[in-house]
N, C-alpha and C. Protein backbone atom coordinates (compact mmCIF):
# COMPACT_ATOMS: atom_id res chain seq x y z
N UNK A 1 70.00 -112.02 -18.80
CA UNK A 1 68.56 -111.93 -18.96
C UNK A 1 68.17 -110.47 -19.13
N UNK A 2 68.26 -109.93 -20.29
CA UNK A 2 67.78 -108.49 -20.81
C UNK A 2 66.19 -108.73 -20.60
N UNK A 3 65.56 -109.62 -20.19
CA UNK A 3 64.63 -109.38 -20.20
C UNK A 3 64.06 -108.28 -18.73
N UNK A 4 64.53 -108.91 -18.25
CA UNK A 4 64.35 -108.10 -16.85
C UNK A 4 64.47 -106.18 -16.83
N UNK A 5 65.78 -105.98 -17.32
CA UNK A 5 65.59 -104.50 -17.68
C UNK A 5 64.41 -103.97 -18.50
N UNK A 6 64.25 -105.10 -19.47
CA UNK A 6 62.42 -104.72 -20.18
C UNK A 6 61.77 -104.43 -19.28
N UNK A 7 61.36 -105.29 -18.24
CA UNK A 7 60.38 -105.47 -17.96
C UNK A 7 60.16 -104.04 -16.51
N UNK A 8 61.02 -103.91 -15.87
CA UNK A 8 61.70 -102.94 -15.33
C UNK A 8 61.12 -101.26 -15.79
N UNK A 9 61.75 -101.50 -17.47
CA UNK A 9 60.78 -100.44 -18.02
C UNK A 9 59.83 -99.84 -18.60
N UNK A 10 58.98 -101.25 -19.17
CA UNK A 10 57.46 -101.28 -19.12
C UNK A 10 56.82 -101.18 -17.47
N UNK A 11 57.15 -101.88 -16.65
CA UNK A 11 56.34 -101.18 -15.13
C UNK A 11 56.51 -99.55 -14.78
N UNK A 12 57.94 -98.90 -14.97
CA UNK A 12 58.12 -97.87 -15.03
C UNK A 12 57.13 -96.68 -15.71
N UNK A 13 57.51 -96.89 -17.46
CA UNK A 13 56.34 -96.15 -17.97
C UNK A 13 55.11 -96.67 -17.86
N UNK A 14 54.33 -97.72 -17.54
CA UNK A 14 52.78 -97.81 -16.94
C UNK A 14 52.81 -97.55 -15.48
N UNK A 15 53.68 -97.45 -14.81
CA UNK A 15 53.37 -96.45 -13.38
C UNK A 15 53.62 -95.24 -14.05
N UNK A 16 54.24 -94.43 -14.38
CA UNK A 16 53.93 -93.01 -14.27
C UNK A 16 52.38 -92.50 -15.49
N UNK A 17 52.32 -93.42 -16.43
CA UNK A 17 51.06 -93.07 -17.43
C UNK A 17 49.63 -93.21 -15.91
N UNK A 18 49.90 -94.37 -15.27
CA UNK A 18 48.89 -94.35 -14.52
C UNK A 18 49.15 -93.30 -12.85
N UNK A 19 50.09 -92.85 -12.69
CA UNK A 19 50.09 -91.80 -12.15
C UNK A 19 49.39 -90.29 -12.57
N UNK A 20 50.37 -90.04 -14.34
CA UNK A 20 49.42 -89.50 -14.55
C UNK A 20 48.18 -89.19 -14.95
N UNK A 21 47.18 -90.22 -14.96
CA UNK A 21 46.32 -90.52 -15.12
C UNK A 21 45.55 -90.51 -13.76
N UNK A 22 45.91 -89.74 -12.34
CA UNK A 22 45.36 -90.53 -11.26
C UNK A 22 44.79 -91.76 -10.93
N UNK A 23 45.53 -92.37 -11.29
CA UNK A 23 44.63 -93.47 -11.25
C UNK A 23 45.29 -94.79 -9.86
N UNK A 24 44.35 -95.59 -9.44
CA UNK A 24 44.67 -96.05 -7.89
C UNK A 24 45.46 -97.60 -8.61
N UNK A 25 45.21 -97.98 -9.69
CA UNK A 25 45.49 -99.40 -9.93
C UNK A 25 45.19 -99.52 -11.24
N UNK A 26 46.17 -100.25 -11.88
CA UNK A 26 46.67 -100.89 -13.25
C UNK A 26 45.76 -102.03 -13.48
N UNK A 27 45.23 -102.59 -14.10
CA UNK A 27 44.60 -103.72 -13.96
C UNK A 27 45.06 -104.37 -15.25
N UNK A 28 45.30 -103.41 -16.30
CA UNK A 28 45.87 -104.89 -17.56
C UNK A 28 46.85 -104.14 -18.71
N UNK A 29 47.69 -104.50 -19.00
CA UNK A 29 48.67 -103.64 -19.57
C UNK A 29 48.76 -104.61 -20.68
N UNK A 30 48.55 -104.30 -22.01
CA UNK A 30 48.67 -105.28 -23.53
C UNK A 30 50.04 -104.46 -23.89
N UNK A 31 50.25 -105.47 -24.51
CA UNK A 31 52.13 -105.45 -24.82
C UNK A 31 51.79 -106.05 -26.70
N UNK A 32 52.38 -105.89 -27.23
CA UNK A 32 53.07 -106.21 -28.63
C UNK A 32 54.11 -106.27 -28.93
N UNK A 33 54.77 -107.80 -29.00
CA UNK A 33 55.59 -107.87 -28.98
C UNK A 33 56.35 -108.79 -30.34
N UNK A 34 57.26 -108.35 -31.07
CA UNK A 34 57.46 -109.07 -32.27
C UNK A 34 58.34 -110.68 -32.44
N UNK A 35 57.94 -111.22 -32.80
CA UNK A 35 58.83 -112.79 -32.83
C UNK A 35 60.01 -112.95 -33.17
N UNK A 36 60.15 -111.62 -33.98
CA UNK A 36 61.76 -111.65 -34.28
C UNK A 36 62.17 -110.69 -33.53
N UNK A 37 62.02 -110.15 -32.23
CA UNK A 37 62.57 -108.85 -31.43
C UNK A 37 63.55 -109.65 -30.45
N UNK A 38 63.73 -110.75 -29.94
CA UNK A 38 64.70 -111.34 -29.42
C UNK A 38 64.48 -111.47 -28.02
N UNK A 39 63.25 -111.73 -27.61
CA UNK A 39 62.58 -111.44 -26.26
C UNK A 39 62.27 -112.78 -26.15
N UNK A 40 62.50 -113.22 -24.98
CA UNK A 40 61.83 -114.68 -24.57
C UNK A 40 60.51 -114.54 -24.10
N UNK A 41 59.57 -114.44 -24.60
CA UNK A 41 58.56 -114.45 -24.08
C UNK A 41 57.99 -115.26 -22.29
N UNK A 42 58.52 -115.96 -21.92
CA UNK A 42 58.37 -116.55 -20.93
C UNK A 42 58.89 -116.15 -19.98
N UNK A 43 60.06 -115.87 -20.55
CA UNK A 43 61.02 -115.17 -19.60
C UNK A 43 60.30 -113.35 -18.93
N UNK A 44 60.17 -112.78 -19.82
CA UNK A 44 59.76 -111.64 -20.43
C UNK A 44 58.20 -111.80 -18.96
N UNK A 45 57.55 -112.74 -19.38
CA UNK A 45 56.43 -112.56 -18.19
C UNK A 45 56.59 -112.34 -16.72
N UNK A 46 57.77 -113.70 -16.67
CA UNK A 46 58.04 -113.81 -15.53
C UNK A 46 58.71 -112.34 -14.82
N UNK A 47 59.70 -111.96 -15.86
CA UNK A 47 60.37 -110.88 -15.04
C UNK A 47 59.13 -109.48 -14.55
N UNK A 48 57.94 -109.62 -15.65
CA UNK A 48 57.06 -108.23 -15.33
C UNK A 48 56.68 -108.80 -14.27
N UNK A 49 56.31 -109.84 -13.70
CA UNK A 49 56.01 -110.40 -12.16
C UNK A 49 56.73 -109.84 -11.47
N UNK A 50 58.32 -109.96 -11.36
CA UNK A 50 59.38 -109.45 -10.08
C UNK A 50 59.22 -108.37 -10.32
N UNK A 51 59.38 -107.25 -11.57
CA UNK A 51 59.50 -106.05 -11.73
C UNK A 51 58.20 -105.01 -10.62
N UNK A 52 57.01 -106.08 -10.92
CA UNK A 52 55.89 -105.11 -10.77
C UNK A 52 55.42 -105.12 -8.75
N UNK A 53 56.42 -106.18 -8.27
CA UNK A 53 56.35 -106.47 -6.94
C UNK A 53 55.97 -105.08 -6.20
N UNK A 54 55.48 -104.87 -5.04
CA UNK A 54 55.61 -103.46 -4.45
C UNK A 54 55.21 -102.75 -5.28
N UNK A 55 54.40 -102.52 -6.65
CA UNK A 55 54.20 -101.33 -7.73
C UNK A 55 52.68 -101.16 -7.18
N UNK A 56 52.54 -100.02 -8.33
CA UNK A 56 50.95 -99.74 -8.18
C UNK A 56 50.57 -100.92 -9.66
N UNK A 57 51.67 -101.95 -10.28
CA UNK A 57 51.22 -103.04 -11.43
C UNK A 57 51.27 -104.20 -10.01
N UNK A 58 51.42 -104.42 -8.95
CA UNK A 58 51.82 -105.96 -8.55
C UNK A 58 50.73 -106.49 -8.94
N UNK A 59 49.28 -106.08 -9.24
CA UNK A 59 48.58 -107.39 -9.40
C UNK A 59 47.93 -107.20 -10.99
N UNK A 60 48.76 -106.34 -11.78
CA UNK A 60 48.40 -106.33 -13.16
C UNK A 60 48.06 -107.31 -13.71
N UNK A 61 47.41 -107.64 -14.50
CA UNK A 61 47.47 -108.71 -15.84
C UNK A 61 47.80 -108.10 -16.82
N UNK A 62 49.27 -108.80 -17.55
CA UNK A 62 50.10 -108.36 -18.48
C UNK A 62 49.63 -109.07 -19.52
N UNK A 63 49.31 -108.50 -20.70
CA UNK A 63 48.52 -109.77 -22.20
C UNK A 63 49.46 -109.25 -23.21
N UNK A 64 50.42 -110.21 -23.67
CA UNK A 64 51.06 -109.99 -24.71
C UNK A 64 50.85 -110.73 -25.64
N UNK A 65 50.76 -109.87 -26.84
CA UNK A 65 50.22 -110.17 -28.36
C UNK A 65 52.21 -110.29 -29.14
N UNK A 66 52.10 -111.83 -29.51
CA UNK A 66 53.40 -112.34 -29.91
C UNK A 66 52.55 -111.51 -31.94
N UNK A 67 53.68 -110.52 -32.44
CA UNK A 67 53.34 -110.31 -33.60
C UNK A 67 54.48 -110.63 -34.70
N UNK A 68 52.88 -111.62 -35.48
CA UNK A 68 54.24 -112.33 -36.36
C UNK A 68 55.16 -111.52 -37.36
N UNK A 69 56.25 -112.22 -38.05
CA UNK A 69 56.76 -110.80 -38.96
C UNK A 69 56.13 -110.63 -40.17
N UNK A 70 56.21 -109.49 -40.75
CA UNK A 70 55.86 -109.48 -42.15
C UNK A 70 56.99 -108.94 -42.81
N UNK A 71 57.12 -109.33 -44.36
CA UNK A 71 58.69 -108.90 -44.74
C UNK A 71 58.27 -108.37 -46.59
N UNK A 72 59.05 -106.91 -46.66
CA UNK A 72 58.87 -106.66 -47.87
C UNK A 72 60.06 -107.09 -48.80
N UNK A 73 59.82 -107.47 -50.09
CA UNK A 73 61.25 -107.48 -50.86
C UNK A 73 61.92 -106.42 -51.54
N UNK A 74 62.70 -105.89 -51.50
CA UNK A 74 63.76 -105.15 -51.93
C UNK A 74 63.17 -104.48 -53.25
N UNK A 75 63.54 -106.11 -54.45
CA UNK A 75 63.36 -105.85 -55.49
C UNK A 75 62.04 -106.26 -56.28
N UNK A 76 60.81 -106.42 -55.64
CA UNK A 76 59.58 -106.98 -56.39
C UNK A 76 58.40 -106.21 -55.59
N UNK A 77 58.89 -106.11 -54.41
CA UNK A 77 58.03 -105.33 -53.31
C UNK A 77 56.61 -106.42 -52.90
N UNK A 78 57.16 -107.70 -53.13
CA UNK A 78 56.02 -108.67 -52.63
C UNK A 78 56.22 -108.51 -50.85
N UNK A 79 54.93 -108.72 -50.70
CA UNK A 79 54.70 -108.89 -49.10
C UNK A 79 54.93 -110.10 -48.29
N UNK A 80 55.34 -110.82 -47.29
CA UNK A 80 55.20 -111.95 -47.14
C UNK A 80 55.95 -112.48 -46.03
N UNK A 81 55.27 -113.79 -45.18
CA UNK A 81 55.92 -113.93 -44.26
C UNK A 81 57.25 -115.06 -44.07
N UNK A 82 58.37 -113.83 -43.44
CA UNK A 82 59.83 -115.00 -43.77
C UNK A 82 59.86 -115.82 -42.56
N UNK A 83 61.06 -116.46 -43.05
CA UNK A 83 61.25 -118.03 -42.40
C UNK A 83 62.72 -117.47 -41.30
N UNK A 84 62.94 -116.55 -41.27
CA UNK A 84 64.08 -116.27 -40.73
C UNK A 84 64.39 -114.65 -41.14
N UNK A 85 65.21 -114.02 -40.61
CA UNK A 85 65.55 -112.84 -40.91
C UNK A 85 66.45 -112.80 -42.29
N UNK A 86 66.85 -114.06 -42.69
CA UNK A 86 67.85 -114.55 -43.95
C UNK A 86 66.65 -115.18 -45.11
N UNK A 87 65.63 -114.61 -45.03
CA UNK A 87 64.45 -115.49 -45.53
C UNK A 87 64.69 -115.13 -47.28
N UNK A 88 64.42 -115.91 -48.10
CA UNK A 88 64.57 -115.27 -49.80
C UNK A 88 63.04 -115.47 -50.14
N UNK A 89 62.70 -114.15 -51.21
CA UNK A 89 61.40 -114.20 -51.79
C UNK A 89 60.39 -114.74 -52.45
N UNK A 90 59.46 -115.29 -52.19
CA UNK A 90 58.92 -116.81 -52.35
C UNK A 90 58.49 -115.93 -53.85
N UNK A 91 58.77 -115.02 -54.27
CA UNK A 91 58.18 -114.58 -55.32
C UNK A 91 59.06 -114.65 -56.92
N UNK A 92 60.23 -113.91 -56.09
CA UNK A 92 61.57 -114.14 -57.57
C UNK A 92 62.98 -114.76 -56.73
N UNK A 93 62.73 -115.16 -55.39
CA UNK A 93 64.27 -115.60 -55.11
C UNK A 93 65.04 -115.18 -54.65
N UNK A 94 64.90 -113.95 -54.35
CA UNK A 94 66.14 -113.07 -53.69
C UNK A 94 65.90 -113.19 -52.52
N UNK A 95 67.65 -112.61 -52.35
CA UNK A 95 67.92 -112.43 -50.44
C UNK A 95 67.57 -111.19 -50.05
N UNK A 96 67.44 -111.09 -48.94
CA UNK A 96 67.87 -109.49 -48.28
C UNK A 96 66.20 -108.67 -48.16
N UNK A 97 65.90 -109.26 -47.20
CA UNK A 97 64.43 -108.75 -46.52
C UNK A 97 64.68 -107.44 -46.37
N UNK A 98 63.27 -106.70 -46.10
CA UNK A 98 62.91 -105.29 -45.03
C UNK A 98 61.91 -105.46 -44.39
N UNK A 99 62.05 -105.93 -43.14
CA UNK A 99 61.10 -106.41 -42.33
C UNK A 99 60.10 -104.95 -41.94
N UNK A 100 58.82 -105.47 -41.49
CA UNK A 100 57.67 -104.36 -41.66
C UNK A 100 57.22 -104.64 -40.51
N UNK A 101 57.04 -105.46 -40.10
CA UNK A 101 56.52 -106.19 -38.45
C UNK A 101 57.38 -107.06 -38.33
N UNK A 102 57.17 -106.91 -36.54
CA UNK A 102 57.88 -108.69 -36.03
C UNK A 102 58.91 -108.43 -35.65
N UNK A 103 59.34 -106.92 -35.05
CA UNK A 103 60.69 -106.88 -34.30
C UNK A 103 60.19 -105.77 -33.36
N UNK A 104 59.20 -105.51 -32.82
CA UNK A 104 58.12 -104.15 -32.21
C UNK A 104 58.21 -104.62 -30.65
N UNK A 105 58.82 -103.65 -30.34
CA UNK A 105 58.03 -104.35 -28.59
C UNK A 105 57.24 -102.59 -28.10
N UNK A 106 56.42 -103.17 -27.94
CA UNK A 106 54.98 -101.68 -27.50
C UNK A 106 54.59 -102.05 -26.85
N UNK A 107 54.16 -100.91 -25.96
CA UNK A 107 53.10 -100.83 -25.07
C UNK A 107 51.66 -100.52 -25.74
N UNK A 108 50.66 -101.61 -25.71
CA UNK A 108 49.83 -100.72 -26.66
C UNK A 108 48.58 -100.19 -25.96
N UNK A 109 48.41 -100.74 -24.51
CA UNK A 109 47.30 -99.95 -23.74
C UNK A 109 47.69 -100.30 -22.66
N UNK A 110 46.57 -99.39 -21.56
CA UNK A 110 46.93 -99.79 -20.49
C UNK A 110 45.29 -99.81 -19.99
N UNK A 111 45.13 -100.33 -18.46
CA UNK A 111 43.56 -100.04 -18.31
C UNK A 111 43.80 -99.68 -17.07
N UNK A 112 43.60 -98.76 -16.61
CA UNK A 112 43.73 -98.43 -15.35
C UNK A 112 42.35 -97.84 -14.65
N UNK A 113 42.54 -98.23 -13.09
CA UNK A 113 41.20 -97.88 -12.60
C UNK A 113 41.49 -96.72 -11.25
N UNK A 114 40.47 -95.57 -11.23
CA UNK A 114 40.33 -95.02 -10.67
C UNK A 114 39.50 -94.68 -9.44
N UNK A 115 39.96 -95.00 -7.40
CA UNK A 115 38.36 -94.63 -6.91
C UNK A 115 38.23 -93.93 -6.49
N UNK A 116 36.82 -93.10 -6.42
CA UNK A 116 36.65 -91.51 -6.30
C UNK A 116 36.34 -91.64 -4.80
């Protein structure tokens, strides 16, 4: 379960961003995460739960945005979304994608709160 080391180091870097940030508590951390990145999403939640136990995240709300892929072609440069990483171009037929999205795992905010 690689997910767990993820998750391990998303609590990591949103504790120290909200360290340095003084800040007393995490309240929602958005994630982007791609459909073809190889992450179980379910899994992936659960572990930011154990990870964030004892943190300044234990009572975060984690919102992850599943992002679908988008795939360019090689030889036509059509845009479009594949069926697989083996996907051929709904345009002229060919194999052999360059995926553009849909393999991303980000942190893309955090919200943290501060009391004076």
């Amino acid at each position: 379960m690689h997910e767990l080391s993820i998750a391990i180091s998303i609590v990591d870097i949103a504790s120290r961003q909200a360290e340095a940030a003084s800040a007393d508590r995490v309240s929602e951390v958005e994630l982007d995460i791609g459909v073809l990145s190889g992450i179980a999403y379910e899994s992936l939640e659960f572990a930011l739960g154990v990870a964030a136990k004892e943190t300044i995240l234990e009572e975060t709300l984690f919102r992850i945005n599943r992002v679908e892929p988008v795939a360019e072609c090689p030889d036509c440069n059509h845009l479009y979304t594949p069926d697989g990483i083996f996907s051929h171009c709904p345009v002229c037929n060919k194999q052999g994608i360059r995926l553009i999205r849909g393999t991303e795992l980000q942190i893309k905010s955090l919200l943290v709160e501060q009391n004076d």
